[in-house]
Protein backbone atom coordinates (compact mmCIF):
# COMPACT_ATOMS: atom_id res chain seq x y z
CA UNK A 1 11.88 69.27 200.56
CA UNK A 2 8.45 69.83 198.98
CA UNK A 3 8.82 67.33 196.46
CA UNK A 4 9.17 65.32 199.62
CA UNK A 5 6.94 66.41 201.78
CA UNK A 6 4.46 65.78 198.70
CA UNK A 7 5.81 62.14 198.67
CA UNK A 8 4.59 61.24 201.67
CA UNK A 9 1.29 62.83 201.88
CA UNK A 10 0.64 60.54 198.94
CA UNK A 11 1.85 58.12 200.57
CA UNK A 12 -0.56 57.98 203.72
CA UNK A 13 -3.63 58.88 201.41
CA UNK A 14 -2.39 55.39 198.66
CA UNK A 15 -1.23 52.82 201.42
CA UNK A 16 -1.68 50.16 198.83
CA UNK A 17 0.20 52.35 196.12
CA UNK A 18 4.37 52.65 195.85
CA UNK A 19 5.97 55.96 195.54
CA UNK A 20 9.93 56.40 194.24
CA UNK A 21 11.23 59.72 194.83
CA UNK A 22 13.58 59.45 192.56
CA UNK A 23 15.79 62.99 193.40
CA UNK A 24 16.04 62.08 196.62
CA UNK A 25 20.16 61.36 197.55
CA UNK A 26 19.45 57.66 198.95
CA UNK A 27 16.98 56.60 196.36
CA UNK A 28 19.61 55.68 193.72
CA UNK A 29 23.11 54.74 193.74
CA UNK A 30 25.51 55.12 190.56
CA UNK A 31 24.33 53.44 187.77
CA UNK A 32 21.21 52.39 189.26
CA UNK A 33 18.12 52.38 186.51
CA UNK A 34 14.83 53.63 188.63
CA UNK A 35 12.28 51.43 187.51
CA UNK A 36 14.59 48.29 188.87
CA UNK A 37 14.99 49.90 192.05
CA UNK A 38 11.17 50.35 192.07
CA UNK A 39 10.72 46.53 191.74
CA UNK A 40 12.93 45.81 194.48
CA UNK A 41 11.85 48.04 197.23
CA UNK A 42 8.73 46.05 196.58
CA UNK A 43 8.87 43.31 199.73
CA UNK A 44 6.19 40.97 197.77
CA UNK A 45 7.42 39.01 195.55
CA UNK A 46 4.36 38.47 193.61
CA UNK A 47 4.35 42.24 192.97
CA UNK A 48 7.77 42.48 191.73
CA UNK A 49 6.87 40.06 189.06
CA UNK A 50 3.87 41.68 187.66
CA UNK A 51 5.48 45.06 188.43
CA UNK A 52 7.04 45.84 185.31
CA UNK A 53 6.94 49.13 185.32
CA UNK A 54 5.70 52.60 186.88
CA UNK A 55 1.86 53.04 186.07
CA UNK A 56 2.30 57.10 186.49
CA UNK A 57 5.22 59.45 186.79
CA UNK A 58 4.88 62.87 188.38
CA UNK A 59 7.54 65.05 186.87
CA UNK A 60 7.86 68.02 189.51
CA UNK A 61 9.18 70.86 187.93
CA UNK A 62 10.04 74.03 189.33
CA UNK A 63 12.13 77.37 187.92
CA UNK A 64 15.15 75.84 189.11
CA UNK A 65 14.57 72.35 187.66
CA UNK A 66 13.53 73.21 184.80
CA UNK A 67 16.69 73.40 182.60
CA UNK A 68 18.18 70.26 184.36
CA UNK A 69 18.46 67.35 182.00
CA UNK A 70 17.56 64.96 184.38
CA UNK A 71 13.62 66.23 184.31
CA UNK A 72 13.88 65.49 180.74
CA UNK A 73 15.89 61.84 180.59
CA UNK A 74 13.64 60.75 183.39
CA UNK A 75 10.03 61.91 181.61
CA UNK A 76 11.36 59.70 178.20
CA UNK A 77 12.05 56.85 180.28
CA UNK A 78 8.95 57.08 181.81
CA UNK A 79 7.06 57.44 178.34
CA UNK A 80 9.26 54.74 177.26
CA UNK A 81 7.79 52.45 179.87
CA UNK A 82 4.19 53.59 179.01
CA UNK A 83 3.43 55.10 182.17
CA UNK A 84 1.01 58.37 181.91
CA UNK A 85 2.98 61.14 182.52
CA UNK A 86 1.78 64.22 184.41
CA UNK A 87 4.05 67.24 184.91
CA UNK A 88 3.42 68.56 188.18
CA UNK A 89 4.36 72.38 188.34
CA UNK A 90 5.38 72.97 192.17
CA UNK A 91 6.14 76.80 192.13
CA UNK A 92 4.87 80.15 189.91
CA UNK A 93 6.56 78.83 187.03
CA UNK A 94 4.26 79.85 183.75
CA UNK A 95 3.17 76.34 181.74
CA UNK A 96 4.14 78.63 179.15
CA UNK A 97 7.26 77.88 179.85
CA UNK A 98 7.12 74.18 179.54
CA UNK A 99 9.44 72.75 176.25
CA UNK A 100 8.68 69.73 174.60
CA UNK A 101 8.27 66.86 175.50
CA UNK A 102 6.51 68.26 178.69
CA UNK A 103 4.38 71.02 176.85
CA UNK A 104 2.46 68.08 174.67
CA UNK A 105 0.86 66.94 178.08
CA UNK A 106 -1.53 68.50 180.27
CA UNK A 107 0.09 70.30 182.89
CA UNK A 108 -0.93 70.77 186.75
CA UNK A 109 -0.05 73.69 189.15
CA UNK A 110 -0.19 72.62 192.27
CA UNK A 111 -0.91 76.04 193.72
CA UNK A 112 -4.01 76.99 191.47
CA UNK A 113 -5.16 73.78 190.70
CA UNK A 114 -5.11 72.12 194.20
CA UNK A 115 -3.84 69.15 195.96
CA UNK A 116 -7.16 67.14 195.68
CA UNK A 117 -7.20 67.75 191.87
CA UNK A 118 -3.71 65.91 191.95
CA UNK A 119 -5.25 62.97 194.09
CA UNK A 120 -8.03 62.52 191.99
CA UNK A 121 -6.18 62.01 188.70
CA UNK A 122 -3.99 59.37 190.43
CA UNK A 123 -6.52 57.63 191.87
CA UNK A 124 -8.48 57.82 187.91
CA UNK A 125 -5.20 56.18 186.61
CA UNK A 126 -4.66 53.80 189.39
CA UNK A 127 -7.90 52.68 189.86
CA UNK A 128 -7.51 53.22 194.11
CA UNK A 129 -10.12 54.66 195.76
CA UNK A 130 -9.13 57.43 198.24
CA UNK A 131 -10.53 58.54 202.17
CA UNK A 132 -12.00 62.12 201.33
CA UNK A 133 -11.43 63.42 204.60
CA UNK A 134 -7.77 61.97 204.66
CA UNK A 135 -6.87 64.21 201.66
CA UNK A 136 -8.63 67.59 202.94
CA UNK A 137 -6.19 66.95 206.56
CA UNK A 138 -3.41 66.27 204.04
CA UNK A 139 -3.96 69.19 201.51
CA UNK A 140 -4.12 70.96 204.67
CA UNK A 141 -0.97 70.04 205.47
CA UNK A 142 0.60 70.52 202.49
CA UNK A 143 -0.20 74.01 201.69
CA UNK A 144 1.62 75.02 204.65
CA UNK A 145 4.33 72.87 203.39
CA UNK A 146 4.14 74.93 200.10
CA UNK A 147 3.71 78.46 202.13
CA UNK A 148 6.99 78.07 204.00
CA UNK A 149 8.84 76.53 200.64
CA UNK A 150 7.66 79.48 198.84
CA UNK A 151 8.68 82.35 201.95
CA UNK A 152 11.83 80.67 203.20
CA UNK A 153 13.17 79.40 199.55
CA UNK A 154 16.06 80.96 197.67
CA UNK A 155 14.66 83.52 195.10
CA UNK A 156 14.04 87.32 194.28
CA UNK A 157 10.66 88.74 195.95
CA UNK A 158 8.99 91.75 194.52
CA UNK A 159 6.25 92.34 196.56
CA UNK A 160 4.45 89.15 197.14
CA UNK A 161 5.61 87.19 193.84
CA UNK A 162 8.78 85.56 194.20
CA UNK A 163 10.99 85.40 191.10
CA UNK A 164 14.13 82.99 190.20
CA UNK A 165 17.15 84.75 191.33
CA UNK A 166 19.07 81.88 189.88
CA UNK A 167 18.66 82.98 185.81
CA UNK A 168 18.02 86.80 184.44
CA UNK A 169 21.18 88.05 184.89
CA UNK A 170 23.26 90.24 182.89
CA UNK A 171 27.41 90.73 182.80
CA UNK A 172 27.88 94.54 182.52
CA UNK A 173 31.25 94.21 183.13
CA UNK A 174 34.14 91.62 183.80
CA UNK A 175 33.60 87.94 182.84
CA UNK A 176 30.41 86.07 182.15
CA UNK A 177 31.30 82.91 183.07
CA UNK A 178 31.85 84.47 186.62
CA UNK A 179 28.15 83.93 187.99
CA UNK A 180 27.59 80.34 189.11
CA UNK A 181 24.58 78.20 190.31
CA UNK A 182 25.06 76.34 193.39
CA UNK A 183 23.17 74.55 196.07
CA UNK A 184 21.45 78.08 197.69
CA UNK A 185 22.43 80.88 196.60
CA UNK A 186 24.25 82.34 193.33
CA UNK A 187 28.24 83.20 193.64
CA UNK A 188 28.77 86.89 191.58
CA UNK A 189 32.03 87.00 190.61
CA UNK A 190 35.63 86.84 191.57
CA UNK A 191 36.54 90.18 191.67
CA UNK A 192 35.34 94.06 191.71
CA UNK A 193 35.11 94.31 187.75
CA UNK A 194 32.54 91.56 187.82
CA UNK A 195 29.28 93.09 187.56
CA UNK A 196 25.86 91.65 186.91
CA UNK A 197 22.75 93.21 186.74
CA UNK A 198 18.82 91.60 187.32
CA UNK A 199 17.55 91.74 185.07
CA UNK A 200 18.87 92.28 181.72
CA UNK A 201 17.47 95.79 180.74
CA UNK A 202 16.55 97.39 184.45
CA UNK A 203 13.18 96.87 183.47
CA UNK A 204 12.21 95.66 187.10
CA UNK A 205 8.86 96.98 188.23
CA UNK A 206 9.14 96.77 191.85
CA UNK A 207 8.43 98.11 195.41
CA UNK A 208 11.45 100.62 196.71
CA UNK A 209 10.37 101.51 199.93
CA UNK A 210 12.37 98.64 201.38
CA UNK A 211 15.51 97.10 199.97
CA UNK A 212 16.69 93.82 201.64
CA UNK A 213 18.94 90.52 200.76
CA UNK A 214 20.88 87.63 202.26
CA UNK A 215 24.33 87.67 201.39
CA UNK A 216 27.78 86.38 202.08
CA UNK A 217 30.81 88.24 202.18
CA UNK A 218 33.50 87.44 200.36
CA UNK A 219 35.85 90.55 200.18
CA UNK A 220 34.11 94.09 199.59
CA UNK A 221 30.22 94.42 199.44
CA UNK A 222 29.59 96.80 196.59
CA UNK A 223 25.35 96.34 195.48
CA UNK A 224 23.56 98.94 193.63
CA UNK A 225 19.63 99.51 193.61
CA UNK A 226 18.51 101.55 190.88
CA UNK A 227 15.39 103.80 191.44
CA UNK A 228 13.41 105.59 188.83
CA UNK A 229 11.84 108.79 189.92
CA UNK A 230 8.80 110.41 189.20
CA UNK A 231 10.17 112.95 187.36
CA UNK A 232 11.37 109.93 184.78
CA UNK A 233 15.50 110.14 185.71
CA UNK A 234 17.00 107.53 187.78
CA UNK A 235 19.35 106.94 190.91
CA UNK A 236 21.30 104.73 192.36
CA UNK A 237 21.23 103.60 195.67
CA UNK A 238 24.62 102.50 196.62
CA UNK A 239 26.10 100.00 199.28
CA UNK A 240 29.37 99.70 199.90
CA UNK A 241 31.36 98.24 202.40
CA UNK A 242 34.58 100.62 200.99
CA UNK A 243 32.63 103.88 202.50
CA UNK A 244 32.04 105.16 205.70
CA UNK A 245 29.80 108.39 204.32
CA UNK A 246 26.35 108.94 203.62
CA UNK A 247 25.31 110.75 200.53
CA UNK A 248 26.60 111.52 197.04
CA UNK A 249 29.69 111.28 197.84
CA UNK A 250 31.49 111.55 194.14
CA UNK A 251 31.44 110.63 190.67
CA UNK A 252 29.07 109.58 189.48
CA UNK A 253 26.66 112.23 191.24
CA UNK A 254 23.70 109.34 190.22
CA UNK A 255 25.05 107.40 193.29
CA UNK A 256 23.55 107.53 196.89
CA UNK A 257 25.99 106.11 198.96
CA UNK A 258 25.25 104.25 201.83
CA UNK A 259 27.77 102.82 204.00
CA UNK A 260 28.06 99.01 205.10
CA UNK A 261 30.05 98.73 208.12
CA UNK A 262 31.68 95.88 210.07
CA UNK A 263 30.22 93.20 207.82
CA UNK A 264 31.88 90.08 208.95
CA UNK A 265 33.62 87.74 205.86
CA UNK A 266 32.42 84.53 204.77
CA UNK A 267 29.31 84.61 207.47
CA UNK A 268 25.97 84.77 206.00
CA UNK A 269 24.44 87.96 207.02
CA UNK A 270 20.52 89.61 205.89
CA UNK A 271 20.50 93.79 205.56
CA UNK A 272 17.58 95.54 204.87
CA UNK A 273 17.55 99.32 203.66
CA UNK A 274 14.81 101.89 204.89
CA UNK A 275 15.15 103.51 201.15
CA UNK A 276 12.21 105.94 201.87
CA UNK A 277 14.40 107.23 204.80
CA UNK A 278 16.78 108.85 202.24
CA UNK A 279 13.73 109.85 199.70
CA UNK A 280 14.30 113.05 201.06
CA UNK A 281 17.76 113.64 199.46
CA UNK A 282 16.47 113.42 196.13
CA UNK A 283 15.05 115.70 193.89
CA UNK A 284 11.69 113.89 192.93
CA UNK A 285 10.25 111.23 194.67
CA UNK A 286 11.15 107.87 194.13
CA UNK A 287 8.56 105.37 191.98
CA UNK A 288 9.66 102.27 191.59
CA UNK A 289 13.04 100.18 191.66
CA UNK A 290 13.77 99.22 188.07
CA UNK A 291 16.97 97.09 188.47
CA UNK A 292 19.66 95.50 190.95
CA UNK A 293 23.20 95.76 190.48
CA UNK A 294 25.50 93.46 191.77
CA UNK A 295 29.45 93.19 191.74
CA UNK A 296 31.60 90.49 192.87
CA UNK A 297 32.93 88.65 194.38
CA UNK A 298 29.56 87.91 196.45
CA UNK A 299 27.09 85.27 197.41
CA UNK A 300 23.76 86.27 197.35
CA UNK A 301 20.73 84.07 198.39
CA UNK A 302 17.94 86.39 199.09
CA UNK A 303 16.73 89.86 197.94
CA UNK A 304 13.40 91.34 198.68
CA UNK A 305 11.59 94.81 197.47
CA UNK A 306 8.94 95.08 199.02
CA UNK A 307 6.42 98.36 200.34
CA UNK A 308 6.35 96.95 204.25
CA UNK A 309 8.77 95.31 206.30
CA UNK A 310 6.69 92.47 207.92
CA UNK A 311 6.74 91.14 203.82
CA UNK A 312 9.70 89.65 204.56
CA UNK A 313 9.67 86.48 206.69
CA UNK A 314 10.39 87.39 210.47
CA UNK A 315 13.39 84.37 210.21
CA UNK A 316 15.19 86.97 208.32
CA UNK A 317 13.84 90.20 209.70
CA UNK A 318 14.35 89.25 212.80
CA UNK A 319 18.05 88.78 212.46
CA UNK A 320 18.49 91.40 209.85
CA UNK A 321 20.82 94.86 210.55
CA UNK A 322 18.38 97.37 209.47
CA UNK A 323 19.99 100.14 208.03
CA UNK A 324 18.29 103.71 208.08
CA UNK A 325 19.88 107.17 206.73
CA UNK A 326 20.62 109.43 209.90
CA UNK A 327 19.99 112.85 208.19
């Protein structure tokens, strides 16, 4: 939706200029090659015949498209037409993290660098000059494009930063083929021995004081936060769906159960857990979260750690069960 909502604020600010979104669903057709369709959503016929190919192609790239191999096949062809090619980075992804080809070109953030940047290097290329006051009402537009993407989007959020909930993962247990990618949220598992953990080493530095996510269940909701006290030990904070008890509750004593009840199945659902309501039970105060423990079968869309509650967006506080210890 960004992608698209960048689409056509380009659009209104290069009337003259044509823009092919290229991931959206009704742009291509099986088999279709881009740069044709390109020269025949152009009504003038005088254009499609000196329109032999794109002039520029923005690749937007994101943490979740990243590792898709379209991104890639789509920035050759676009080299192989001669068209400059400027990778457009649309979320906190690092350029670090850019392979080659895209790391051999200059890259642009759209969040540090600014939409007006962007407008200027097209209109360099292009040669079309631009309204100024057009793209300061469309940059304002577009940032709050970009500030709702970024709040309401699929991802982990420690604090403020939002991470990629989609990679990081670790299989602690059962099979790790059992975590899968799909259209908004990750499916954990099949079963109860399918456990992942994010991320890999429980090396997560973030907020405990409240414990939230967006998930969908499938059977049983069994989800572990793991704390790390001041004292340097650590605890789990456990949610189950099996339990009806506060508390440790048995082995292992490392556990702080906390009890999930009347979850319905297979109906999306957010929680959010007062964690410093519980503090109290432990021997040391708690510091930081350090890892999230997951096991299956689950979908799971959303998590946030965050110090206050209003850090999550209100369109999933607002329908959230909040969950605080009684004691």
């Amino acid at each position: 939706m960004l992608v698209d909502a960048l689409a056509r604020s380009l659009e209104r600010i290069f009337p003259s200029l044509d823009f092919f979104v290229s991931s959206l669903h009704d742009s291509l057709n099986p088999g279709d090659v881009w740069w044709d369709k390109i020269r025949e959503n152009s009504g003038d016929l005088e254009m499609q015949k000196n329109l032999e190919y794109p002039k520029m192609v923005l690749v937007c790239i994101s943490r979740q498209s990243i590792s898709k191999p379209g991104i890639l096949f789509e920035s050759g062809i676009g080299l192989g037409c001669g068209a400059k090619l400027l990778p457009v980075i649309i979320d906190d992804l690092p350029v670090s993290e850019l392979d080659l080809p895209l790391s051999m070109f200059q890259a642009f953030t759209l969040k540090t660098d600014g939409f007006q940047r962007l407008v200027d290097r097209i209109a360099n290329t292009t040669g079309v000059l631009v309204e100024r006051d057009l793209v300061n009402l469309e940059a304002s537009s577009l940032a709050k494009d970009i500030s709702i993407s970024s709040e309401m989007s699929m991802g982990f959020y420690v604090g403020f930063d939002r991470k990629d909930i989609t990679s990081g993962w670790l299989r602690y247990d059962g099979d790790p083929q059992t975590i899968e990618i799909h259209d908004g949220y990750v499916s954990i598992g099949y079963s109860y021995i399918d456990g992942f953990r994010y991320p890999h080493d429980d090396s997560l530095y973030a907020p405990w004081q409240y414990w939230g996510f967006r998930i969908r269940c499938v059977n049983d909701v069994n989800m572990y936060a793991v704390l790390r006290l001041f004292d340097g030990s650590s605890k789990k904070i456990y949610v189950s769906s099996k339990h009806n008890s506060w508390g440790f509750t048995g082995e292992p004593i490392d556990e702080f159960r906390v009890p999930l009840i009347h979850i319905p199945k297979n109906k999306w659902v957010v929680i959010i857990i007062d964690i410093s309501s519980l503090e109290s039970e432990f021997e040391y105060p708690a510091k930081t979260i350090i890892g999230i423990r997951v096991r299956g079968p689950l979908q799971l869309s959303h998590m946030w750690c965050v110090k206050e509650v209003t850090q999550i967006p209100d369109k999933y506080s607002s329908i959230a069960i909040h969950i605080s210890y009684p004691g």
